[in-house]
PDB file of N, CA and C in Angstrom:
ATOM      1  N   UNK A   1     -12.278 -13.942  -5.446  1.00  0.00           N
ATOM      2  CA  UNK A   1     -11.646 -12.978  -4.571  1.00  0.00           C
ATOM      3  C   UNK A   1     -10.272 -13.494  -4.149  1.00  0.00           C
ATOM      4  N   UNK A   2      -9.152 -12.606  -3.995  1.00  0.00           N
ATOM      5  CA  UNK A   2      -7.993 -13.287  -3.866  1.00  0.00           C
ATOM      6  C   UNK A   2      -7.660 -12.914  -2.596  1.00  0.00           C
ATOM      7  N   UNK A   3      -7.882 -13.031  -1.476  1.00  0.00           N
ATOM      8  CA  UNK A   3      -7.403 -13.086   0.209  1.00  0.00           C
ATOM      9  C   UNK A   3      -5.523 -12.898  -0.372  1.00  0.00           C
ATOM     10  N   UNK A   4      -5.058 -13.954  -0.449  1.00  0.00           N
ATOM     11  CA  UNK A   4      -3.618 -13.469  -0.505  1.00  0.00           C
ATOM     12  C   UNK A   4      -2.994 -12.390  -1.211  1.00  0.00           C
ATOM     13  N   UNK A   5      -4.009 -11.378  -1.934  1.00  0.00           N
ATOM     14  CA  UNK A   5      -3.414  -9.962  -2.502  1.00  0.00           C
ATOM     15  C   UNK A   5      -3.885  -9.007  -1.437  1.00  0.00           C
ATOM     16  N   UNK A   6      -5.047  -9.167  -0.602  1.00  0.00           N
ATOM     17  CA  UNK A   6      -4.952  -8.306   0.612  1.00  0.00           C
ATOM     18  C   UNK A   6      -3.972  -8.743   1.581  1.00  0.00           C
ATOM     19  N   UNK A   7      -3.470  -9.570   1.995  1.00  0.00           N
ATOM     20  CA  UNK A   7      -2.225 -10.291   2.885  1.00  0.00           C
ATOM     21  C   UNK A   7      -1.264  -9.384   2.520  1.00  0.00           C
ATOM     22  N   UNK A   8      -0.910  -9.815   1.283  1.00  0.00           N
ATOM     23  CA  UNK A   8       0.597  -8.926   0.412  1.00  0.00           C
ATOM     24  C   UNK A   8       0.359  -7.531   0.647  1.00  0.00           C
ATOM     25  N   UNK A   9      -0.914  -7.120   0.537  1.00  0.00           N
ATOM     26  CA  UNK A   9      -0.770  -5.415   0.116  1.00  0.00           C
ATOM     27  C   UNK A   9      -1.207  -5.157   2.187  1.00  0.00           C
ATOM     28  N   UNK A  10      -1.128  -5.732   3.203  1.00  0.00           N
ATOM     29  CA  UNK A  10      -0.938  -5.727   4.832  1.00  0.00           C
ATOM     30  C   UNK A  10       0.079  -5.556   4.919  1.00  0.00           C
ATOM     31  N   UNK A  11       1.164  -7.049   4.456  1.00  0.00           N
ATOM     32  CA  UNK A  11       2.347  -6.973   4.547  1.00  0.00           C
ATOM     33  C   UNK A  11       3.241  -5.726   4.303  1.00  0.00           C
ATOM     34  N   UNK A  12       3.060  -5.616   2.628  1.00  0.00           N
ATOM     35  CA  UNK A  12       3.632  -4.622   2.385  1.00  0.00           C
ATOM     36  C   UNK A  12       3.485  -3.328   2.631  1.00  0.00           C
ATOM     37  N   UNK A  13       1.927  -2.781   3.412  1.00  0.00           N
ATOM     38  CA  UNK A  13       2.528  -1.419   4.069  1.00  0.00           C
ATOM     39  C   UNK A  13       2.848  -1.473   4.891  1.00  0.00           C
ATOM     40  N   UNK A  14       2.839  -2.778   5.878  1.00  0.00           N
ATOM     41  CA  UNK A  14       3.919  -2.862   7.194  1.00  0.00           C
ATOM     42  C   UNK A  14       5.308  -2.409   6.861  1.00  0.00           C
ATOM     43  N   UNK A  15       5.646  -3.067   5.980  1.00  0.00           N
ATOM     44  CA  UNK A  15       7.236  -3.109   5.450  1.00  0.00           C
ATOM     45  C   UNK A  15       7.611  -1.847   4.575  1.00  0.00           C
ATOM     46  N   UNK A  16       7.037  -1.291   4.073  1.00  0.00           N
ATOM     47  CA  UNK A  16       7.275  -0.210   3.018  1.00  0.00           C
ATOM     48  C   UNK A  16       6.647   1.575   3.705  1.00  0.00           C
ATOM     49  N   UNK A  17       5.434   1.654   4.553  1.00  0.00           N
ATOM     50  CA  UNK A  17       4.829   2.458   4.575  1.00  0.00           C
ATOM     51  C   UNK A  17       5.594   2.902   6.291  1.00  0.00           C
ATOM     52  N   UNK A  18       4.434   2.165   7.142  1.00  0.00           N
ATOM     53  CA  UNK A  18       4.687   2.042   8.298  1.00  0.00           C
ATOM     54  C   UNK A  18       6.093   2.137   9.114  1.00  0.00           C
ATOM     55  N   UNK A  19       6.632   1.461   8.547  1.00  0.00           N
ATOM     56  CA  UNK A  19       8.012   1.627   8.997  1.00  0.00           C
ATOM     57  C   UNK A  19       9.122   2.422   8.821  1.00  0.00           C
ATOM     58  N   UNK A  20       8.640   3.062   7.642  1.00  0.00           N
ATOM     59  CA  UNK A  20       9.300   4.268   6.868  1.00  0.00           C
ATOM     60  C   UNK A  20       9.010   5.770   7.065  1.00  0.00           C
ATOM     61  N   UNK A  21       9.620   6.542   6.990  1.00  0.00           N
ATOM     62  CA  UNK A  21       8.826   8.060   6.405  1.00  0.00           C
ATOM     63  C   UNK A  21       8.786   8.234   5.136  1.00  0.00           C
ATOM     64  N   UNK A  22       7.513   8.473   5.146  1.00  0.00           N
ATOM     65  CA  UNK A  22       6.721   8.698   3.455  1.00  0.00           C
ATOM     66  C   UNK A  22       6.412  10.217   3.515  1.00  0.00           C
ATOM     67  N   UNK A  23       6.146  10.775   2.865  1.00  0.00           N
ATOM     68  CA  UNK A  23       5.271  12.070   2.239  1.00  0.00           C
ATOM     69  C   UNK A  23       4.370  11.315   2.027  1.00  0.00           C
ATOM     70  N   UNK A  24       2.454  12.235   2.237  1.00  0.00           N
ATOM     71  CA  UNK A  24       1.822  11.972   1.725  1.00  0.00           C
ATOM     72  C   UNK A  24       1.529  12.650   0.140  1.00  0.00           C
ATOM     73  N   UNK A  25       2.839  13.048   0.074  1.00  0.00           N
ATOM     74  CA  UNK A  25       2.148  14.309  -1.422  1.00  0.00           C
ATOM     75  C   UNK A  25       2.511  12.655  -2.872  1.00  0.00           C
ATOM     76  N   UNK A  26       1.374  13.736  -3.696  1.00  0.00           N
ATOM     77  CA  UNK A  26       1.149  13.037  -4.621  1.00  0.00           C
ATOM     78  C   UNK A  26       2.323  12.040  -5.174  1.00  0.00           C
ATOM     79  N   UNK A  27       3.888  12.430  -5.951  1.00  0.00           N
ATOM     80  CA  UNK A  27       4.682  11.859  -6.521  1.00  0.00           C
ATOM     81  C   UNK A  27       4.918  10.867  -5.203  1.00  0.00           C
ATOM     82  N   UNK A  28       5.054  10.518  -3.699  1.00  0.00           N
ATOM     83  CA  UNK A  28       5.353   9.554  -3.117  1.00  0.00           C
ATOM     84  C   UNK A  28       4.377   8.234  -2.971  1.00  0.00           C
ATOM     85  N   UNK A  29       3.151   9.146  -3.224  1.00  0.00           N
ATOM     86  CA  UNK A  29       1.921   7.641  -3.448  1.00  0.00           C
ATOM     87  C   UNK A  29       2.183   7.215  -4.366  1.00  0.00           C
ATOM     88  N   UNK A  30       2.223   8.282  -5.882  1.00  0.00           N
ATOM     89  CA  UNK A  30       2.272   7.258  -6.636  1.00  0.00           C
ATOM     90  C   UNK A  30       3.714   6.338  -7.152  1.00  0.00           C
ATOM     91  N   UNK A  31       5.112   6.363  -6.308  1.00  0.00           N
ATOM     92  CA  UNK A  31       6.057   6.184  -6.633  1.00  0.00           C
ATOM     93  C   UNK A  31       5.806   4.985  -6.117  1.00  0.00           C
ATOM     94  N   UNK A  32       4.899   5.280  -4.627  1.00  0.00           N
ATOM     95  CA  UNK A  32       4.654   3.553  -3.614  1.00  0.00           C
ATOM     96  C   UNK A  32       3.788   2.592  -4.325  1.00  0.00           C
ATOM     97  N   UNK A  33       3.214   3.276  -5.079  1.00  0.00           N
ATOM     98  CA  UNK A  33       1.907   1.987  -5.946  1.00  0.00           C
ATOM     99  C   UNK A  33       2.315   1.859  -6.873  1.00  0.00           C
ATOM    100  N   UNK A  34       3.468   2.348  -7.695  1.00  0.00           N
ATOM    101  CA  UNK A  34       4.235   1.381  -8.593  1.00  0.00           C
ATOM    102  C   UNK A  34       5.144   0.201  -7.981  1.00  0.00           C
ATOM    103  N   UNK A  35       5.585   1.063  -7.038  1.00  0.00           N
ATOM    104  CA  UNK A  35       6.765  -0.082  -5.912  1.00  0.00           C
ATOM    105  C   UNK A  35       5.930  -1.178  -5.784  1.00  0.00           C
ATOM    106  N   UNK A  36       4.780  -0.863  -5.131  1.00  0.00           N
ATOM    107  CA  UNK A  36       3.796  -1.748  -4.912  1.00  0.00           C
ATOM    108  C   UNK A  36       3.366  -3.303  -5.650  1.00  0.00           C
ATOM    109  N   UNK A  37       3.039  -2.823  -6.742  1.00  0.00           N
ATOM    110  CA  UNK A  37       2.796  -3.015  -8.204  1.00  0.00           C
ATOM    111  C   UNK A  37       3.984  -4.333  -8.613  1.00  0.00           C
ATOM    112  N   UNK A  38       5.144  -3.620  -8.644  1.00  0.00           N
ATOM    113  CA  UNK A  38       6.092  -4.355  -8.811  1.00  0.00           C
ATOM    114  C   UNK A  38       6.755  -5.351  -8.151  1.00  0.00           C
ATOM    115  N   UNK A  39       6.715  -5.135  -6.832  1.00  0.00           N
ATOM    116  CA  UNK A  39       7.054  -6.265  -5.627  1.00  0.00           C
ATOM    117  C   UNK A  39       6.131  -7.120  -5.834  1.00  0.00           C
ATOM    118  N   UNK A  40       4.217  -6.527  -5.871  1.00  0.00           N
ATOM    119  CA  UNK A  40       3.460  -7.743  -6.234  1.00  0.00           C
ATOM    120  C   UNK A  40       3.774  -8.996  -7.190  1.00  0.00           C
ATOM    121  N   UNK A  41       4.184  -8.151  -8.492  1.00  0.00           N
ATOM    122  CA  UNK A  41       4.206  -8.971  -9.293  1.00  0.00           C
ATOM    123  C   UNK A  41       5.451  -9.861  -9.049  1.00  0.00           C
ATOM    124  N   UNK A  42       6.799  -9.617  -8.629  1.00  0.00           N
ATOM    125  CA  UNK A  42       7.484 -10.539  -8.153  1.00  0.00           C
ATOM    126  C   UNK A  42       7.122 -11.638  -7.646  1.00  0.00           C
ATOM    127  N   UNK A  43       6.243 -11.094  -6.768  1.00  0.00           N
ATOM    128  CA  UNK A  43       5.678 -12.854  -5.693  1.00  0.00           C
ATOM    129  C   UNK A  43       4.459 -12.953  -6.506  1.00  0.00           C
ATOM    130  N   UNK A  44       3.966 -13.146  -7.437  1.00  0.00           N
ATOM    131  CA  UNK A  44       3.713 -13.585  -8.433  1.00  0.00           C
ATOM    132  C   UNK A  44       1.731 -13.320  -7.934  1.00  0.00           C
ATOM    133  N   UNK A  45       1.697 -11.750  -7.589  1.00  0.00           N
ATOM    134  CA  UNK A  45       0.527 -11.572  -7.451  1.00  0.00           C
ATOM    135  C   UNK A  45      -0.135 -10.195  -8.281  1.00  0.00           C
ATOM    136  N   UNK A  46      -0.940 -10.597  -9.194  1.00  0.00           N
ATOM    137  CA  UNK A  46      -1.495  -9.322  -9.807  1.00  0.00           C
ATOM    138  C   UNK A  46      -2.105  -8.186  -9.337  1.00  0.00           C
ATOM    139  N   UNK A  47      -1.724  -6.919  -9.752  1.00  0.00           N
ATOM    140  CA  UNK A  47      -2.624  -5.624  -9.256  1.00  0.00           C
ATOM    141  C   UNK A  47      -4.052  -5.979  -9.425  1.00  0.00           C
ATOM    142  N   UNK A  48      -4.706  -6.980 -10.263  1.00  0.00           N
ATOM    143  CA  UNK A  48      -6.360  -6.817 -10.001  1.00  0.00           C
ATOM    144  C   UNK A  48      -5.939  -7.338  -8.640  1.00  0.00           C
ATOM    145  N   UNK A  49      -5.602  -8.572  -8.091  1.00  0.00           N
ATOM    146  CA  UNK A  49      -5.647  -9.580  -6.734  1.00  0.00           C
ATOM    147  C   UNK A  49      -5.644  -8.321  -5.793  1.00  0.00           C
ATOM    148  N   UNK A  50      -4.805  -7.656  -5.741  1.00  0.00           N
ATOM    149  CA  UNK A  50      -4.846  -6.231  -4.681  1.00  0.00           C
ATOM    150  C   UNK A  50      -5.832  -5.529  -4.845  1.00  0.00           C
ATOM    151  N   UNK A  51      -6.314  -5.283  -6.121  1.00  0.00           N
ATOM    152  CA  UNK A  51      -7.225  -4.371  -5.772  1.00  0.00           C
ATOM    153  C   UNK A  51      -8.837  -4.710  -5.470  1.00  0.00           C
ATOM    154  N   UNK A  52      -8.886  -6.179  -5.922  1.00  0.00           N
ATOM    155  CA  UNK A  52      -9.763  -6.407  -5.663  1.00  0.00           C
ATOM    156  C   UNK A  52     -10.446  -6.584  -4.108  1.00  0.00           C
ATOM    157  N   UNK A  53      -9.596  -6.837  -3.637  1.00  0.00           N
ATOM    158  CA  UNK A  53      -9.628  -6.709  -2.112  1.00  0.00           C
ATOM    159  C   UNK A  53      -9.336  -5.390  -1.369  1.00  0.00           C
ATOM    160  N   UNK A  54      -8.602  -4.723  -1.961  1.00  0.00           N
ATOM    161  CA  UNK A  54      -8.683  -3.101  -1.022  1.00  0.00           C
ATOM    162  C   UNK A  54      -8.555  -2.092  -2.116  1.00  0.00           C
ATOM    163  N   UNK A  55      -9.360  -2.411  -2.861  1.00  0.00           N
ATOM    164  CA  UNK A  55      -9.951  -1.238  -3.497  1.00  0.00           C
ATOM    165  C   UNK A  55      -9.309  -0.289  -4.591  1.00  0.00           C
ATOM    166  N   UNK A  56      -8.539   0.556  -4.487  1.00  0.00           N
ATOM    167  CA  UNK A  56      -8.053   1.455  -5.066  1.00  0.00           C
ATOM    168  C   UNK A  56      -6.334   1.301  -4.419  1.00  0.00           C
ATOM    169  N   UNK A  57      -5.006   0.736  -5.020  1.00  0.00           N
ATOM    170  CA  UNK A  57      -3.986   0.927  -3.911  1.00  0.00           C
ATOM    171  C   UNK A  57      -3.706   2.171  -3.997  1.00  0.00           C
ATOM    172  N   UNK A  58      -3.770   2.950  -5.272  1.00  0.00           N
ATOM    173  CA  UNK A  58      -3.135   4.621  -4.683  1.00  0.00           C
ATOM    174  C   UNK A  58      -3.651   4.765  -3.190  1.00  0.00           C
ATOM    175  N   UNK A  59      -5.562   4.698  -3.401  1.00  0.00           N
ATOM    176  CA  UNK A  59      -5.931   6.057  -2.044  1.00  0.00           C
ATOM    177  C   UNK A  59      -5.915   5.059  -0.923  1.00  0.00           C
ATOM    178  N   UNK A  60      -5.664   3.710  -1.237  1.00  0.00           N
ATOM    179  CA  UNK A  60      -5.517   2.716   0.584  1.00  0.00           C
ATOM    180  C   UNK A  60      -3.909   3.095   1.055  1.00  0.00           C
ATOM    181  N   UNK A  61      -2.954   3.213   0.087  1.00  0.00           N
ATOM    182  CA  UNK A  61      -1.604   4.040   0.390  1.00  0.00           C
ATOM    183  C   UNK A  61      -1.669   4.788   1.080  1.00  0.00           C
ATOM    184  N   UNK A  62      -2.034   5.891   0.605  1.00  0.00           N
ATOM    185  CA  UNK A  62      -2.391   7.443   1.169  1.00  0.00           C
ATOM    186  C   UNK A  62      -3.280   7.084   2.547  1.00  0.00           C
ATOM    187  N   UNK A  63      -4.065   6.655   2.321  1.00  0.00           N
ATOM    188  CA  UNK A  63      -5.030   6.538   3.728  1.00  0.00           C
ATOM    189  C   UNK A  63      -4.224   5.917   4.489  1.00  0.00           C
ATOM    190  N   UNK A  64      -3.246   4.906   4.303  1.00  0.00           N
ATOM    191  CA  UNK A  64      -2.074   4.414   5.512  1.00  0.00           C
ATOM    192  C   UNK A  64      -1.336   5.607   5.912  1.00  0.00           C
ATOM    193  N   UNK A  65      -0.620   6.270   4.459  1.00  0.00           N
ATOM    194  CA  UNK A  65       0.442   7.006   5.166  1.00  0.00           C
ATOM    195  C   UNK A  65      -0.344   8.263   6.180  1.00  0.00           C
ATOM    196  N   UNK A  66      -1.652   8.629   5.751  1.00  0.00           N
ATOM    197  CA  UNK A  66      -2.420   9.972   6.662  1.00  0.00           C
ATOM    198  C   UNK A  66      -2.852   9.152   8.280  1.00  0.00           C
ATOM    199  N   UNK A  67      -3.260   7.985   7.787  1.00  0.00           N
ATOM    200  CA  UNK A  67      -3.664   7.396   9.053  1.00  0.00           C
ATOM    201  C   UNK A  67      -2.167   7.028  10.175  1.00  0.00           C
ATOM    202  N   UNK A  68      -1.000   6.644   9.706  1.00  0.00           N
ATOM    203  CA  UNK A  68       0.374   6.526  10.145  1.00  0.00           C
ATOM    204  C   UNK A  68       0.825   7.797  10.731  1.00  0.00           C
ATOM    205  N   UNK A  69       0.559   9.214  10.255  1.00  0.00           N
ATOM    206  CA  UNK A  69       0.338  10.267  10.823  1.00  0.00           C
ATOM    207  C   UNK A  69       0.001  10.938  11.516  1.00  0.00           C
ATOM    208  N   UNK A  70      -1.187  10.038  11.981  1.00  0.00           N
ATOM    209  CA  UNK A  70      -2.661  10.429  13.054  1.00  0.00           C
ATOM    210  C   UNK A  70      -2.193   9.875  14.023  1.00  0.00           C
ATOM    211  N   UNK A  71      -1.834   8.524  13.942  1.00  0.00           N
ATOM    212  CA  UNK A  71      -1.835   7.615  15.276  1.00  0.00           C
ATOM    213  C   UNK A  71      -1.534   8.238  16.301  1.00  0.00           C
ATOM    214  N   UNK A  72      -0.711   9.306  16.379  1.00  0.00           N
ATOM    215  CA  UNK A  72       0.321   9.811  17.265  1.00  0.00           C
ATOM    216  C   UNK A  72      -0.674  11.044  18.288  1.00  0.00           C
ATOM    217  N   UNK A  73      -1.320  11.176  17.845  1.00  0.00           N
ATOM    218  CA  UNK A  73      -2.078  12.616  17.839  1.00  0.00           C
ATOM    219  C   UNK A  73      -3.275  12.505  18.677  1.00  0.00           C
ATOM    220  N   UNK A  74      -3.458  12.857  20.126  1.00  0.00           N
ATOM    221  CA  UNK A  74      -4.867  12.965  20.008  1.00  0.00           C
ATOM    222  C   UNK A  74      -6.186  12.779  19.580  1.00  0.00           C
TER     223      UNK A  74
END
């Protein structure tokens, strides 16, 4: 199990999701889980390491950016 590909993929929706305005529509998830994808592999961490720890990154994306949405709300 790789703990430091769930770290990276924390980090990075702090930095990429959270802090940003996203669309949740389809072409912006999947534009973010290539982004994703690719920053990983920079710091020299593989998409299994992410996913093995949170699952699917498209729908943990999406579930940030819907949940980033909610916070606000009642």
């Amino acid at each position: 199990m790789s703990e430091r590909g769930a770290e990276f993929f924390g980090r990075w929706i702090t930095d990429n999701v959270m802090r940003g305005k996203v669309g949740a529509d389809i072409l912006s998830v999947a534009e973010l889980t290539t982004k994703l994808f690719a920053d990983a592999k920079a710091a020299g961490i593989s998409e299994e390491e992410i996913e093995e720890e949170v699952g699917s990154a498209y729908e943990a994306i999406l579930a940030a950016i819907v949940g980033s949405k909610d916070a606000g709300k009642p």
